[in-house]
N, C-alpha and C. Protein backbone atom coordinates (compact mmCIF):
# COMPACT_ATOMS: atom_id res chain seq x y z
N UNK A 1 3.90 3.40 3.02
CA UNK A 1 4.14 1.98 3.20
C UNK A 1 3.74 1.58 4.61
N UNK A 2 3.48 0.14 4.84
CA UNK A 2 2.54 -0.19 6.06
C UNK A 2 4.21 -0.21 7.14
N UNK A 3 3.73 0.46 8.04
CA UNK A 3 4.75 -0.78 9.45
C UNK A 3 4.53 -2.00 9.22
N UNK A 4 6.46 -2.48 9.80
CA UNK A 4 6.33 -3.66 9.86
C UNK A 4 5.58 -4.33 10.79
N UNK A 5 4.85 -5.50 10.53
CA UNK A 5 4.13 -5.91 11.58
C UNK A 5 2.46 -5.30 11.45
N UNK A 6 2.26 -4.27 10.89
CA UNK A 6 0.68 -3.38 11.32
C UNK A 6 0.07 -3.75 9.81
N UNK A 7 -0.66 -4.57 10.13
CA UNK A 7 -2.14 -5.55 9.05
C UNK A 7 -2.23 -4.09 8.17
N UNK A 8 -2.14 -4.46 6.62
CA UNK A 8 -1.90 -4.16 5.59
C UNK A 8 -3.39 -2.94 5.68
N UNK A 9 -4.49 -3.72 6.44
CA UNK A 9 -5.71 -3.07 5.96
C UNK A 9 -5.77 -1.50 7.14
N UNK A 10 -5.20 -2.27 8.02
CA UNK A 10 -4.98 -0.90 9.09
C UNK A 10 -4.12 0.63 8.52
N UNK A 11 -3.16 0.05 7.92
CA UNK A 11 -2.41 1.03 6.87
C UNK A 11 -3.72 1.62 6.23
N UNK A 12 -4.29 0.77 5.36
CA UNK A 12 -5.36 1.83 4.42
C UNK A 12 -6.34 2.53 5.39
N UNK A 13 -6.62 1.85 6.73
CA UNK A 13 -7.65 2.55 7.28
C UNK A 13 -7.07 3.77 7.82
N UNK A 14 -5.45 4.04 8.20
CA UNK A 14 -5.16 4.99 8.58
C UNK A 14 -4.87 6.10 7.59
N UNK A 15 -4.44 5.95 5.80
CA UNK A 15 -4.51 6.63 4.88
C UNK A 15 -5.79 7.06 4.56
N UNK A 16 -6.89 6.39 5.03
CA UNK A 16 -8.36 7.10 4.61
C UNK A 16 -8.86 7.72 5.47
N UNK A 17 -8.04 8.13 6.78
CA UNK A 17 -8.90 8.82 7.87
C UNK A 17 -7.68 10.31 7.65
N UNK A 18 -6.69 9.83 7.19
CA UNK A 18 -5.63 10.99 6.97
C UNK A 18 -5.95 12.09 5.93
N UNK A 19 -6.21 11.15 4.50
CA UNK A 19 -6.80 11.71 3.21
C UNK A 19 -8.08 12.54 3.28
N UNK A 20 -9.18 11.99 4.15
CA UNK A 20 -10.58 11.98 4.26
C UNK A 20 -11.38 12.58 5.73
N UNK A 21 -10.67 12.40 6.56
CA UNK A 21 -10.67 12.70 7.62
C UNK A 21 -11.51 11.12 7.73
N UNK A 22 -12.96 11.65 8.94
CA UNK A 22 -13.61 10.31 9.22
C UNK A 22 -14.73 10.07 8.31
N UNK A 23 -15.05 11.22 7.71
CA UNK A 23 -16.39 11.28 6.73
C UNK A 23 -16.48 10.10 6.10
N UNK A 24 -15.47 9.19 4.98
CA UNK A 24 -15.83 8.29 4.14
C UNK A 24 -15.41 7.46 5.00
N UNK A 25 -14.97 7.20 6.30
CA UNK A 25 -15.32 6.14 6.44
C UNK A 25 -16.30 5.55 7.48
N UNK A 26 -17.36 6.87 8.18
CA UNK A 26 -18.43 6.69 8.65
C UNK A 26 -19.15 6.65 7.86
N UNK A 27 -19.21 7.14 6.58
CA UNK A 27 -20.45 6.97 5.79
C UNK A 27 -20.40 5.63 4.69
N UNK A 28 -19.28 5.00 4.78
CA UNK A 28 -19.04 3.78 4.23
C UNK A 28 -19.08 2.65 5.14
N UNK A 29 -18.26 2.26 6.07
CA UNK A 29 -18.38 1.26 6.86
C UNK A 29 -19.09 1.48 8.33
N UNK A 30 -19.34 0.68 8.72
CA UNK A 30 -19.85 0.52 10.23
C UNK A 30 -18.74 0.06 11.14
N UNK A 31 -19.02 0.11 12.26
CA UNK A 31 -18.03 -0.48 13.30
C UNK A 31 -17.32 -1.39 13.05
N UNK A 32 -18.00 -2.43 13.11
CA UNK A 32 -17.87 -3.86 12.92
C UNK A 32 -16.77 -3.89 11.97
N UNK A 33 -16.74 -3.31 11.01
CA UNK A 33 -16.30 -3.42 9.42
C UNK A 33 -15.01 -3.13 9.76
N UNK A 34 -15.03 -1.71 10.23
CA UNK A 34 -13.97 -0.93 10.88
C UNK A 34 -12.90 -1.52 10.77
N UNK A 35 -13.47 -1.97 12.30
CA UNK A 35 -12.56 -2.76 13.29
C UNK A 35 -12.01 -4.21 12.22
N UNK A 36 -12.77 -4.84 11.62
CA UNK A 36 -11.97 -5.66 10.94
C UNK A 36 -11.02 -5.45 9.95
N UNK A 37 -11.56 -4.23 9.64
CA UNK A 37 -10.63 -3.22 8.11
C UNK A 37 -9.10 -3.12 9.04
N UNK A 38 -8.83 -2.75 10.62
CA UNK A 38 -7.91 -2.36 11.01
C UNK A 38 -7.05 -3.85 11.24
N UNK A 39 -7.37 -4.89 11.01
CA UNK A 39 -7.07 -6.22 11.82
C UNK A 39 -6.51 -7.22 10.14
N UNK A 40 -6.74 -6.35 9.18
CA UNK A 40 -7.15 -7.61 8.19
C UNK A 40 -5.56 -7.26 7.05
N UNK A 41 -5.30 -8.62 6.63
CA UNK A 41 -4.31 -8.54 5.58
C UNK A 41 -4.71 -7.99 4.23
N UNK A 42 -4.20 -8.18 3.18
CA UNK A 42 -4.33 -7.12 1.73
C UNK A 42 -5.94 -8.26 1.77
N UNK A 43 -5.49 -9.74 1.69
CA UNK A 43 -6.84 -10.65 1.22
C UNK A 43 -7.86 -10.10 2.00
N UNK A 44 -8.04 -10.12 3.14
CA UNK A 44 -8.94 -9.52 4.11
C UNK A 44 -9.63 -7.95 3.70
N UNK A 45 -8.33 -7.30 3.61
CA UNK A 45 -9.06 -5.70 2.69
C UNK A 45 -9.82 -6.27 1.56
N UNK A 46 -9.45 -6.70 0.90
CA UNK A 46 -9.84 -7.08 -0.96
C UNK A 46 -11.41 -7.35 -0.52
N UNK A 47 -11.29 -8.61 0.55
CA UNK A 47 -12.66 -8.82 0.38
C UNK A 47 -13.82 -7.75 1.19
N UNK A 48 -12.99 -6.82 2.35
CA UNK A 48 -14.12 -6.17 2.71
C UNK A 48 -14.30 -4.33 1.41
N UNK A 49 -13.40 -4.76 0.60
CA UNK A 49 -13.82 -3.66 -0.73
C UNK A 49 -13.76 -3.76 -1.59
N UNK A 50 -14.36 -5.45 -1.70
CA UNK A 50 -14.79 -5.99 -3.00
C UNK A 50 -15.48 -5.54 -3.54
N UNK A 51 -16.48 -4.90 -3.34
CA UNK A 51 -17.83 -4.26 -4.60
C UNK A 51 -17.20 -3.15 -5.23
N UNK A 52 -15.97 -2.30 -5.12
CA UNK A 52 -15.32 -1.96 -5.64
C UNK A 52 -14.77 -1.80 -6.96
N UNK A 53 -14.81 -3.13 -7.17
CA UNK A 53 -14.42 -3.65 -8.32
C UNK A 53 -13.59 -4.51 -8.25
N UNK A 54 -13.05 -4.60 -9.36
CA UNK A 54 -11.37 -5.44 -9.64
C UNK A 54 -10.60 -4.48 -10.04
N UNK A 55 -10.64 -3.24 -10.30
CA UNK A 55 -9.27 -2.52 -10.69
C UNK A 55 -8.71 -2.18 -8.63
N UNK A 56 -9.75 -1.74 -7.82
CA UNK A 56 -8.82 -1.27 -6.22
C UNK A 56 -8.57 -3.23 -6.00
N UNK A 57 -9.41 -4.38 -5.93
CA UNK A 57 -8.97 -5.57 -5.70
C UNK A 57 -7.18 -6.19 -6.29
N UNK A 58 -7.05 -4.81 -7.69
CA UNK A 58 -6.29 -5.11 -8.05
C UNK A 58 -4.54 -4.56 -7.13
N UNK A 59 -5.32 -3.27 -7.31
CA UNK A 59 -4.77 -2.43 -6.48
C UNK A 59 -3.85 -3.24 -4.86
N UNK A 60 -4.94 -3.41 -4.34
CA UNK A 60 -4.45 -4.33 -3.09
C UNK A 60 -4.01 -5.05 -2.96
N UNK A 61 -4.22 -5.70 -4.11
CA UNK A 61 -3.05 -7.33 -4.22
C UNK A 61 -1.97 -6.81 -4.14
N UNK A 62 -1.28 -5.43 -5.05
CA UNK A 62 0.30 -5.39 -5.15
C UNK A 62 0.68 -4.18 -4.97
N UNK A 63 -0.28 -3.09 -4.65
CA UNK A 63 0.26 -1.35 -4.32
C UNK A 63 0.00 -0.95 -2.80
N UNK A 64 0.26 -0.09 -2.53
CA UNK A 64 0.91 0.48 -1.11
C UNK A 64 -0.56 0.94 -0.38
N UNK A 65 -0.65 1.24 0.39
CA UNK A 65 -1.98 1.40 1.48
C UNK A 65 -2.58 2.79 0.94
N UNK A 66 -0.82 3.92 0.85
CA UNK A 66 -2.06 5.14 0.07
C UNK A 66 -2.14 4.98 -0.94
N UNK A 67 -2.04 4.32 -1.94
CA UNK A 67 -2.17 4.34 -3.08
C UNK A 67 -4.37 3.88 -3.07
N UNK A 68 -4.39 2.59 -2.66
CA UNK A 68 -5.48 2.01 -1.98
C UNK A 68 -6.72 3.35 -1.50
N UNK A 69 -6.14 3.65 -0.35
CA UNK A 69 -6.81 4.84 -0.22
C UNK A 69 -7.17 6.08 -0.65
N UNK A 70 -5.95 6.39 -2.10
CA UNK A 70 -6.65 7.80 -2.96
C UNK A 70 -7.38 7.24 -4.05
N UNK A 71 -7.43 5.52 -4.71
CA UNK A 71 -8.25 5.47 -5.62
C UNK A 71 -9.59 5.49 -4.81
N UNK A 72 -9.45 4.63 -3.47
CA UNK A 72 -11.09 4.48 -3.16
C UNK A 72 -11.59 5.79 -3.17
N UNK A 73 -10.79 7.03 -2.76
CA UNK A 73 -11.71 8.17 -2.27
C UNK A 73 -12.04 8.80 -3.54
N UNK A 74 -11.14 8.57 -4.98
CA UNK A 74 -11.14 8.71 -6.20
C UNK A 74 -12.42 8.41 -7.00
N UNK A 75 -12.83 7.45 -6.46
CA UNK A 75 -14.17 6.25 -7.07
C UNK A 75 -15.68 7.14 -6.07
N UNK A 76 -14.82 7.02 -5.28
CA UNK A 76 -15.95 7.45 -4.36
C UNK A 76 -16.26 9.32 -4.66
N UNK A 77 -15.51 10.23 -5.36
CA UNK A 77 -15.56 11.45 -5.79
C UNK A 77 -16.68 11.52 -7.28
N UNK A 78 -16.13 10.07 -7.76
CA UNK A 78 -17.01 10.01 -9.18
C UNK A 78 -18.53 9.48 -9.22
N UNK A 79 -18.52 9.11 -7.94
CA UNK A 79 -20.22 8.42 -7.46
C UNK A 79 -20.89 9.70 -7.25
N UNK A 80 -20.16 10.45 -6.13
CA UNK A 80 -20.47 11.61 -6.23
C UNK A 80 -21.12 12.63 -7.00
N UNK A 81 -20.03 12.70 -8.09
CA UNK A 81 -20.32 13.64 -9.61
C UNK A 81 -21.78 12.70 -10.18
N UNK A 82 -21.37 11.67 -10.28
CA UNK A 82 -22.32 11.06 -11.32
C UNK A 82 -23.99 10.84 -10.21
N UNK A 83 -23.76 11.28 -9.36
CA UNK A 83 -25.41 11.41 -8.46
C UNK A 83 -25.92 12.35 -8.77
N UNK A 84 -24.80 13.60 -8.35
CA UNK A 84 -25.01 15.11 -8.45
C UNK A 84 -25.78 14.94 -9.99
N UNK A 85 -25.31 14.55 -11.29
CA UNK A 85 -25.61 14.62 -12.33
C UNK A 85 -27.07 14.14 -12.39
N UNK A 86 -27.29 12.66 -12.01
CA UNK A 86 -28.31 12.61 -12.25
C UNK A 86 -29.57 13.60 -11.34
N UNK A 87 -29.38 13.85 -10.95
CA UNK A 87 -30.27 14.86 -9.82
C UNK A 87 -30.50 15.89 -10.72
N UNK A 88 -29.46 16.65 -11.34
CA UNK A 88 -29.67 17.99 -12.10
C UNK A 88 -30.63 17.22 -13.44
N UNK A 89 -30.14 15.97 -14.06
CA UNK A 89 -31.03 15.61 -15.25
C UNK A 89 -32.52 14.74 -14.80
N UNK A 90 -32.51 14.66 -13.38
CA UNK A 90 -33.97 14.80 -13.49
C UNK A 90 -34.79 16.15 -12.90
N UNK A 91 -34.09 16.66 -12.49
CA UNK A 91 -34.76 18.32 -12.53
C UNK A 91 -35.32 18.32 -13.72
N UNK A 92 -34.26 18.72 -14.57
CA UNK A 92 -34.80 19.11 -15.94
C UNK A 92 -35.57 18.45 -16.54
N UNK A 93 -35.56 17.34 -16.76
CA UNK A 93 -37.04 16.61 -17.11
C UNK A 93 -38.33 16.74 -16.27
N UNK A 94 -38.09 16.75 -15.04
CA UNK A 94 -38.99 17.16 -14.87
C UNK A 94 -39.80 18.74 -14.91
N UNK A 95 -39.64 19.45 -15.03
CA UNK A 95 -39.31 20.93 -15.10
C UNK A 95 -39.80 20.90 -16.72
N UNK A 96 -39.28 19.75 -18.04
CA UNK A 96 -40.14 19.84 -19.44
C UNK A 96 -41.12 18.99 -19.29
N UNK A 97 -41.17 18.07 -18.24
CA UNK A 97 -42.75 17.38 -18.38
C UNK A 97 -43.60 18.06 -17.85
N UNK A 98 -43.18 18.69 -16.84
CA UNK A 98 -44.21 19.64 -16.06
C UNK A 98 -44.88 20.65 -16.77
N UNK A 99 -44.14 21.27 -18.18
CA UNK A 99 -44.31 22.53 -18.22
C UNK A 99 -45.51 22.25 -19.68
């Protein structure tokens, strides 16, 4: 749960550097972003992790900072898988067109 007083989005930025260390969130945001991610209310989060979707937008409207922070890293595990995947299925096609 956030301190009283400490911007809702600063909570998640400190659950995603806890969860994640700094990795996802140097390779996701920039400075700029950062720094506003640490300054900004739930509305303020929502909109800087809007492309997200609407299920974490949903998330932020009414659940807790880690909660926020294990789906994003959650979403962000399945981008992952599903890259890795396509990479291995174009090997293999390529590997039967080639051959």
């Amino acid at each position: 749960m956030a301190d009283a007083g400490e911007p809702f989005g600063a909570a998640v930025y400190d659950a995603l550097r806890r969860l994640s260390g700094f990795g996802f969130l140097s390779s996701h945001l920039n400075h700029a972003v950062i720094q506003a991610l640490k300054l900004a209310d739930r509305e303020g989060t929502a909109r800087i992790f809007a492309a997200c979707g609407p299920d974490i937008a949903t998330l932020i409207a009414s659940g807790e900072p880690e909660a926020v922070a294990e789906q994003l890293l959650a979403a962000r595990q399945v981008q992952i898988e599903q890259r890795a995947l396509v990479g291995e299925l174009l090997e293999l096609l390529t590997s039967l067109l080639s051959a």
